[in-house]
Protein backbone atom coordinates (compact mmCIF):
# COMPACT_ATOMS: atom_id res chain seq x y z
CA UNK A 1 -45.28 -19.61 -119.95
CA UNK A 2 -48.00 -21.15 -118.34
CA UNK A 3 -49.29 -24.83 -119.34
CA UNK A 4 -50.83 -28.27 -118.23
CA UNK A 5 -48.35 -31.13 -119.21
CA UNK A 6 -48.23 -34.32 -117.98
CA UNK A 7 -44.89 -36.66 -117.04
CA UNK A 8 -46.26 -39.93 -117.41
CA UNK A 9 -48.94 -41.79 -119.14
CA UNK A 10 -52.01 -41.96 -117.26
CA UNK A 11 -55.63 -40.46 -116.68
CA UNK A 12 -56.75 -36.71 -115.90
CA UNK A 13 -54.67 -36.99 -112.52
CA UNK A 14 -51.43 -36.91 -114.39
CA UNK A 15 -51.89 -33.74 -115.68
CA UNK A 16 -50.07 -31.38 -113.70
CA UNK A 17 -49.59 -27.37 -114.26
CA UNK A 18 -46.46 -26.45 -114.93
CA UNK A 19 -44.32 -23.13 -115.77
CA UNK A 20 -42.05 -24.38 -119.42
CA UNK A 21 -40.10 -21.71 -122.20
CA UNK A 22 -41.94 -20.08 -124.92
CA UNK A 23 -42.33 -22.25 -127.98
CA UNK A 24 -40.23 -20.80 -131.07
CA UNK A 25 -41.86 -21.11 -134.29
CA UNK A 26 -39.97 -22.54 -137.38
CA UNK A 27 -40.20 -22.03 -140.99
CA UNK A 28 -43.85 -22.88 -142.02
CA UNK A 29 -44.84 -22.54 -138.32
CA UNK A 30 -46.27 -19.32 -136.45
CA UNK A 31 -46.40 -18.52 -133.03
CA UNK A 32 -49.92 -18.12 -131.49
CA UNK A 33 -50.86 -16.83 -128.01
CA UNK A 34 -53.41 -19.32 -127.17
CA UNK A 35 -57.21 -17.55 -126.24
CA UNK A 36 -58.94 -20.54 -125.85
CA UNK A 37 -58.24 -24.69 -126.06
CA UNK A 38 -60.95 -26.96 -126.97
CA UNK A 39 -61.16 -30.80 -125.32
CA UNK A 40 -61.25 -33.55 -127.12
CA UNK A 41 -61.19 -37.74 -126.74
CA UNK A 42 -58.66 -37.16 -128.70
CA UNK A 43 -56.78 -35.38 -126.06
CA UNK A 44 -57.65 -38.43 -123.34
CA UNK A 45 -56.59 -41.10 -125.77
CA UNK A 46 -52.76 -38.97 -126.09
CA UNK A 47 -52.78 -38.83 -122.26
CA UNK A 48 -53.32 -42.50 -122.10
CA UNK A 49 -50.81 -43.44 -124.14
CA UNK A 50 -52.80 -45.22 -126.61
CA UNK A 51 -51.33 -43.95 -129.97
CA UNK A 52 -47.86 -45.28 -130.34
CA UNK A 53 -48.11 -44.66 -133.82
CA UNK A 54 -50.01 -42.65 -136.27
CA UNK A 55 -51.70 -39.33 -136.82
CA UNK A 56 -52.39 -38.99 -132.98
CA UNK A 57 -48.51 -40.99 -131.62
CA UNK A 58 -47.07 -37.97 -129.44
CA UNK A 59 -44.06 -36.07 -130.40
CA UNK A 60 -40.69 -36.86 -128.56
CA UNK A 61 -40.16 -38.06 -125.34
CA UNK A 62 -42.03 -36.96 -122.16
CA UNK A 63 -43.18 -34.11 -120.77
CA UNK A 64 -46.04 -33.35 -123.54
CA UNK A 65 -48.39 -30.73 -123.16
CA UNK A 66 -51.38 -32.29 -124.75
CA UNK A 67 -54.22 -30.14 -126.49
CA UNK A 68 -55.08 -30.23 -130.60
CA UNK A 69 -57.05 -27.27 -130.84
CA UNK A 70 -56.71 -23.63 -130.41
CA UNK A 71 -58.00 -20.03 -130.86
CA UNK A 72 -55.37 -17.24 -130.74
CA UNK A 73 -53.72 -14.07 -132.16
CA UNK A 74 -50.67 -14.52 -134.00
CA UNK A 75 -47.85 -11.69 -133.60
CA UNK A 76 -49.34 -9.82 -136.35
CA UNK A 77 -52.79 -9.55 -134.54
CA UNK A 78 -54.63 -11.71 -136.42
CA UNK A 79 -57.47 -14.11 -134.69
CA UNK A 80 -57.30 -17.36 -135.91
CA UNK A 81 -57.82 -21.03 -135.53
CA UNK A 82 -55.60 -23.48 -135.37
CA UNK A 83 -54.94 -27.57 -135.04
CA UNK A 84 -51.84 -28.83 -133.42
CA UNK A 85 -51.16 -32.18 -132.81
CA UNK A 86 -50.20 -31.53 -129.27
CA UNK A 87 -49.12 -28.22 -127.45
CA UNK A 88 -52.88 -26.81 -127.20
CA UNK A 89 -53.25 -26.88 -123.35
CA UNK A 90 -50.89 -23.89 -122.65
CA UNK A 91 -50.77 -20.03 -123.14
CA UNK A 92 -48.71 -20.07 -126.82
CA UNK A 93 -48.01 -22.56 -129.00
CA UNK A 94 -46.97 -22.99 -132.46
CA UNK A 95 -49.51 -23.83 -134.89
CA UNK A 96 -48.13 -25.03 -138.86
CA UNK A 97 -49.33 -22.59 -141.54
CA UNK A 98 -51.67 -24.83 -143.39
CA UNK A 99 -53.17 -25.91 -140.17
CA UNK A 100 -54.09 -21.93 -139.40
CA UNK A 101 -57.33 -20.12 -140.53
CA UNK A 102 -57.82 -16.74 -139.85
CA UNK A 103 -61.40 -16.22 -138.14
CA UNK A 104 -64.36 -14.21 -139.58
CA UNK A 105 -65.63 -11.50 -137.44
CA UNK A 106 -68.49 -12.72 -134.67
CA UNK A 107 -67.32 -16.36 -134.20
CA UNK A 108 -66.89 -17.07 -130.57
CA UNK A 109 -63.86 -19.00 -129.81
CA UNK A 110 -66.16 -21.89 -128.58
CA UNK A 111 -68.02 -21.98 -131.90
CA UNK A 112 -64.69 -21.73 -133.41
CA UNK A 113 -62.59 -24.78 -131.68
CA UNK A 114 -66.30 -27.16 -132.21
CA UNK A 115 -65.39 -26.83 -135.73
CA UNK A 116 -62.10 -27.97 -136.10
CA UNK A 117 -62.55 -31.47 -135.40
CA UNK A 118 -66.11 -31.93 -135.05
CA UNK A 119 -67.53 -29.62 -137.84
CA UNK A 120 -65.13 -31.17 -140.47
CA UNK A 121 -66.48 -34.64 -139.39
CA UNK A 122 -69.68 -33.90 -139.63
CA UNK A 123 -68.95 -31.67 -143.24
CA UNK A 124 -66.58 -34.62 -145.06
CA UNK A 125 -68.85 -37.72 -143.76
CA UNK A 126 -72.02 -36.27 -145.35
CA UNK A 127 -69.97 -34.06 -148.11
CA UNK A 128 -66.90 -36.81 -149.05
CA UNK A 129 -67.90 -40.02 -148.35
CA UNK A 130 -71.89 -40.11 -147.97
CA UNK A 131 -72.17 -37.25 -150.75
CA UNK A 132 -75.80 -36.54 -150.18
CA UNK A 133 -77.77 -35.69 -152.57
CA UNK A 134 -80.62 -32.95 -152.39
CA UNK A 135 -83.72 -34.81 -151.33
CA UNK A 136 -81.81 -37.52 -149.89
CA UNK A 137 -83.17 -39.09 -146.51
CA UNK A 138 -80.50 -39.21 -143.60
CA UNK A 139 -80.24 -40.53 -140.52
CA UNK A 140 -77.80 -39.02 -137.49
CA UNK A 141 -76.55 -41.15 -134.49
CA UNK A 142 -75.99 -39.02 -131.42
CA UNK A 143 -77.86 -35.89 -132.82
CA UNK A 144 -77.41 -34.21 -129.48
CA UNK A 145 -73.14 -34.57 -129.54
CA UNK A 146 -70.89 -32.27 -130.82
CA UNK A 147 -70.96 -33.64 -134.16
CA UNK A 148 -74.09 -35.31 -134.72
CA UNK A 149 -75.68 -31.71 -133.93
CA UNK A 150 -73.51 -30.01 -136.28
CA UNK A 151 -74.48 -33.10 -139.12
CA UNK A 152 -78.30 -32.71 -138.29
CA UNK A 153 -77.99 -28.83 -138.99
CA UNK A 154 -75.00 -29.44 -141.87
CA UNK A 155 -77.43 -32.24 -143.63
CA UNK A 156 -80.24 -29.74 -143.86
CA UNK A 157 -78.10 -27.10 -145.18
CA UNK A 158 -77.24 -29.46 -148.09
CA UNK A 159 -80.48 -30.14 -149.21
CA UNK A 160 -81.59 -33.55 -147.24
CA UNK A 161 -85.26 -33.93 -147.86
CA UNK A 162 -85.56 -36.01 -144.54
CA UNK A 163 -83.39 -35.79 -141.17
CA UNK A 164 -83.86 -38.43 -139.04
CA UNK A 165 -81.64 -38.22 -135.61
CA UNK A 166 -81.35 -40.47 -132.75
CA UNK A 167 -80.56 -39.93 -128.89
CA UNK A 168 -80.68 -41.52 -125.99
CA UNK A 169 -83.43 -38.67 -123.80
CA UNK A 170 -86.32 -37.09 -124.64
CA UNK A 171 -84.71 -33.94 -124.00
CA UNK A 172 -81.66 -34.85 -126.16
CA UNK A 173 -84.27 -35.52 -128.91
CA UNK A 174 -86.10 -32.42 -128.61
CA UNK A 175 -82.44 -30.56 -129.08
CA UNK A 176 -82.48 -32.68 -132.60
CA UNK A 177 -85.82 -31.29 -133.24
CA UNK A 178 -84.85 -27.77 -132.93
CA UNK A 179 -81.65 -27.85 -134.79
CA UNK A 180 -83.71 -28.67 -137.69
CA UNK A 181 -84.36 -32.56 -137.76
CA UNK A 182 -87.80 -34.21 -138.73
CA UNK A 183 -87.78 -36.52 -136.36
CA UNK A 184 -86.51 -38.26 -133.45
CA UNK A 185 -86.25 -41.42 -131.95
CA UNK A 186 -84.37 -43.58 -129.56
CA UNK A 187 -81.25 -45.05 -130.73
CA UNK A 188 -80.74 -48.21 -129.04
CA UNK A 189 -80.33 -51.35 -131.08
CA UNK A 190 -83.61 -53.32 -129.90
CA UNK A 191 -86.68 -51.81 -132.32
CA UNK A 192 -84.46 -49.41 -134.29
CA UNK A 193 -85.02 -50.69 -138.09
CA UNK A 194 -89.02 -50.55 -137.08
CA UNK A 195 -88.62 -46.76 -135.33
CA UNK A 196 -86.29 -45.79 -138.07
CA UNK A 197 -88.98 -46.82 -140.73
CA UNK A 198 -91.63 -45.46 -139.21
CA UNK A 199 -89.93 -41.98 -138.64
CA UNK A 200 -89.10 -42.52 -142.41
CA UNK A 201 -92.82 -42.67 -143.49
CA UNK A 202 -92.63 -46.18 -143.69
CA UNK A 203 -89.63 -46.39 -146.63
CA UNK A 204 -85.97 -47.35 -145.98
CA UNK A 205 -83.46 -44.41 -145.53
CA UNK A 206 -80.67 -43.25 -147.92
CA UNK A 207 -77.81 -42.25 -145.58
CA UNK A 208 -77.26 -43.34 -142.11
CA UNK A 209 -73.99 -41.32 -140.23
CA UNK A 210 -72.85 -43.70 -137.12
CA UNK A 211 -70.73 -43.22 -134.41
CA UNK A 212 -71.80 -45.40 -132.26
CA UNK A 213 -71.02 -48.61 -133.74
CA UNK A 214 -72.00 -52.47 -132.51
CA UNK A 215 -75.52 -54.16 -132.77
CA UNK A 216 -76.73 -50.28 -133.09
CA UNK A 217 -74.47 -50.48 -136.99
CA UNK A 218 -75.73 -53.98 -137.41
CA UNK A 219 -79.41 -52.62 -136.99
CA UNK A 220 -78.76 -49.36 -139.31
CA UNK A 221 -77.68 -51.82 -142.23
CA UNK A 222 -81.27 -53.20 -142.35
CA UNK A 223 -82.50 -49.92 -142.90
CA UNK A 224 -81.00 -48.80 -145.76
CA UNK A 225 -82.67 -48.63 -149.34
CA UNK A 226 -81.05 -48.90 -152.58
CA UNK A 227 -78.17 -47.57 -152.98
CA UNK A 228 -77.71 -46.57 -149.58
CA UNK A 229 -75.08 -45.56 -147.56
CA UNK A 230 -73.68 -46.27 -144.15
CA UNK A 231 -70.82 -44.15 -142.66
CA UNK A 232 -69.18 -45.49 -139.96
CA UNK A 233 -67.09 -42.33 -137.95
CA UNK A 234 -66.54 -44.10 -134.15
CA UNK A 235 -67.45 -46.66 -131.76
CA UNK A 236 -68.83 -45.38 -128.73
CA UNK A 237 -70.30 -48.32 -127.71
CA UNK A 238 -66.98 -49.88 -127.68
CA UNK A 239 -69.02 -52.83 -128.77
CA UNK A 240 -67.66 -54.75 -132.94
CA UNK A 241 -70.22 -54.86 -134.95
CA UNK A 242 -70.93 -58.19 -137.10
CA UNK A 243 -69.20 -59.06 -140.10
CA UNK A 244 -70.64 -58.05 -143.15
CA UNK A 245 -71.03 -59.89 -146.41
CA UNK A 246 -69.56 -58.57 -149.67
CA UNK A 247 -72.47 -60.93 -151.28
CA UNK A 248 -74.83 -58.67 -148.45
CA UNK A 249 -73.53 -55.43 -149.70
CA UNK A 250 -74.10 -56.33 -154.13
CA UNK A 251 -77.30 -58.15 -153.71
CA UNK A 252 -79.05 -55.32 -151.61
CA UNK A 253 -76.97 -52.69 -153.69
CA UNK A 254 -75.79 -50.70 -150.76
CA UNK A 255 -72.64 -49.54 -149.21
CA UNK A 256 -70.81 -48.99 -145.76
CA UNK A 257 -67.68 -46.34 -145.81
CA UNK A 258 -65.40 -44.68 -142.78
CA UNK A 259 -64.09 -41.98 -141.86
CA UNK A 260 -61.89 -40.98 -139.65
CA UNK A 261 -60.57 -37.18 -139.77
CA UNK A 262 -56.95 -37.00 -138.12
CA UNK A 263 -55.41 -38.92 -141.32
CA UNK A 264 -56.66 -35.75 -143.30
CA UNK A 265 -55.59 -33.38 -141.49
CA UNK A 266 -51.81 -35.23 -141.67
CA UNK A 267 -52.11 -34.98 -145.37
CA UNK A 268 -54.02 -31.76 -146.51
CA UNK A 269 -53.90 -29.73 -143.45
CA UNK A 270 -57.31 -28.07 -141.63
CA UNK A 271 -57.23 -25.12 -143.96
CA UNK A 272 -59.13 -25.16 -147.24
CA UNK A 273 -63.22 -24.58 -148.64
CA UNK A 274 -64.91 -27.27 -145.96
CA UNK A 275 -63.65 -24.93 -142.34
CA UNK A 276 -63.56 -21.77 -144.89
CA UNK A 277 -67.75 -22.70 -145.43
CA UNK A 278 -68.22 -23.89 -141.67
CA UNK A 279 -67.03 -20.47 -140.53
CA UNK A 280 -68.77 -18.79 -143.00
CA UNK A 281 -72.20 -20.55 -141.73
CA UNK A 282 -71.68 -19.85 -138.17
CA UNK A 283 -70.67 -16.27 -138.90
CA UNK A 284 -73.82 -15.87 -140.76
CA UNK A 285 -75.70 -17.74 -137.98
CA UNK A 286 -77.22 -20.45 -139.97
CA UNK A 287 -75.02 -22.69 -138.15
CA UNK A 288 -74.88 -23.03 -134.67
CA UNK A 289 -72.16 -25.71 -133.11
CA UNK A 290 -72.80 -26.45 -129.78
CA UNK A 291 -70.86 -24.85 -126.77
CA UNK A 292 -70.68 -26.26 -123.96
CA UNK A 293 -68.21 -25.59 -120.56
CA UNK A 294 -65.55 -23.19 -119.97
CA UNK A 295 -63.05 -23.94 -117.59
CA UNK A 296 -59.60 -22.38 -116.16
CA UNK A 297 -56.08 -23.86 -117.67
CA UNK A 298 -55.58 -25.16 -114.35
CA UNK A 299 -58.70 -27.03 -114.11
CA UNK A 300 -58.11 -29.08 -117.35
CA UNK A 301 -58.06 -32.53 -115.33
CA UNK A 302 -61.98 -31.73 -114.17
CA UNK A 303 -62.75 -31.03 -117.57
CA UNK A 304 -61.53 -34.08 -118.54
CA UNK A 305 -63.36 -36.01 -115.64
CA UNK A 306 -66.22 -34.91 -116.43
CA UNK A 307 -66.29 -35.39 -120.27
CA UNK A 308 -65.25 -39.21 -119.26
CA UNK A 309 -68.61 -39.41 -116.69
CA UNK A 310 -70.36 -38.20 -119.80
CA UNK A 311 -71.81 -34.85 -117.66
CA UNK A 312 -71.18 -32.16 -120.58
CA UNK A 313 -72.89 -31.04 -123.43
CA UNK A 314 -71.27 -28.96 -126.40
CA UNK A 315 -67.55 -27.83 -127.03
CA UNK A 316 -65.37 -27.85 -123.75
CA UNK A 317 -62.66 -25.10 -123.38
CA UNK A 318 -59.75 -24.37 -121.62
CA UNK A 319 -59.08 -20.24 -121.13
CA UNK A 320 -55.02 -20.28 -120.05
């Protein structure tokens, strides 16, 4: 069959197609012939080697075909969805049971694959570990991303009274706007507690959801009221963020959680009511995850260049 696997450890050039067996599925496992593959960092970090251990170390020794997501028909003709920890990037692959969902009619496959990973960030950090409350004020980092746009839209489906989102353009803002937020602001660290105020009528917010990590976190603890919440889900900034205080965190009465998705998914699996309701939503079009480029199997190292020069917007996909 037909796939993108790389030999060595490395950037997008070391992906290379390549012409490998059929997978054969096991017990527990079923064999899917792969419609669509979604990109992830996820994918980028496995290709550069930088999981040794953990939820995202690769499996066995090299070649790997890298790729976590999928859309597919099993033998039986089902559509369905699927997380693999690597294997994606190629025309079938074998997906474990309890990481397969079959699809609801009218979900594109693009839709589809931006919920896997994405939508059950954005459902579990606002759902698990913020657990907003109806009436709740909350504030999104990178509403304009793949799953800051899906929390902006998810946070106003639970009952937030006020969505606040950040991003970095005023066009990326006005994309907040029409998913559903309040307001929108700039993001950067300099001036956010005052423009986060402001946007909150002058009152400190309930929920912040950050991805972005460094002196933008530092900022978004100053902004929360009592009994807040901060949710810390990634570091884009690649910047730490200070130290906090236990004493900080008692005296002010608030608190600062992570989250980080892949650990789940080891334990539980994908399947289950939090991608069951996601696909539900977007079926019913009251959800609308954000799709962006579609490119051919064989031009898998270009979609990886450019999600790394930061020139995409929504859900990338591979069609093998």
């Amino acid at each position: 069959m037909r796939a993108m696997q790389l030999e060595r450890f490395g950037g997008p050039d070391v992906l290379a197609e390549a012409e490998v067996p059929d997978p054969v599925a096991g017990p527990g496992e079923t064999l899917v012939e792969v419609e669509a593959a979604g990109v992830n960092f996820g994918d980028i970090k496995h290709m550069a080697g930088e999981h040794t251990e953990g939820p995202y170390a690769p499996k066995g020794p090299l070649p790997h075909i890298p790729g976590m997501e999928v859309v597919g028909r099993t033998t039986d003709g089902r559509r369905v969805l699927g997380y693999v920890q690597q294997g994606g990037y190629a025309a079938k692959t074998v997906v474990a049971d309890r990481d397969l969902v079959t699809m609801p009619p009218g979900v594109s496959a693009g839709a589809a694959l931006a919920l896997l990973v994405q939508g059950l960030t954005a459902w579990h950090v606002l759902r698990s570990v913020a657990r907003v409350r109806p009436g709740e004020s909350v504030v999104v980092h990178a509403a304009a991303g793949g799953t800051g746009s899906l929390a902006v839209q998810l946070a106003r489906e639970f009952g937030a009274g006020r969505i606040i989102a950040t991003a970095s353009s005023d066009e990326k803002r006005a994309f907040a706007l029409e998913l559903g937020a309040d307001a929108a602001i700039d993001g950067e660290a300099e001036g956010y507690k005052e423009r986060v105020l402001d946007a909150n009528q002058g009152r400190p917010v309930d929920i912040v959801l950050d991805a972005i990590g460094g002196p933008v976190l530092d900022s978004a603890v100053g902004t929360l009221g009592y009994l807040g919440r901060l949710v810390t889900y990634g570091a884009s900034s690649r910047t730490a963020a200070s130290a906090l205080a236990p004493e900080r965190l008692a005296v002010e009465s608030i608190g600062v959680a992570g989250f980080w998705l892949i650990p789940l998914i080891a334990q539980n699996g994908v399947g289950g009511p939090a991608l069951e309701e996601l696909l539900d939503l977007t079926a019913q079009g009251r959800l609308r995850p954000l799709v962006g480029a579609e490119y051919d199997l064989a031009r898998a190292r270009d979609a990886h260049e450019d999600l790394l020069g930061r020139r995409t917007k929504g859900k990338l996909v591979l069609r093998p």
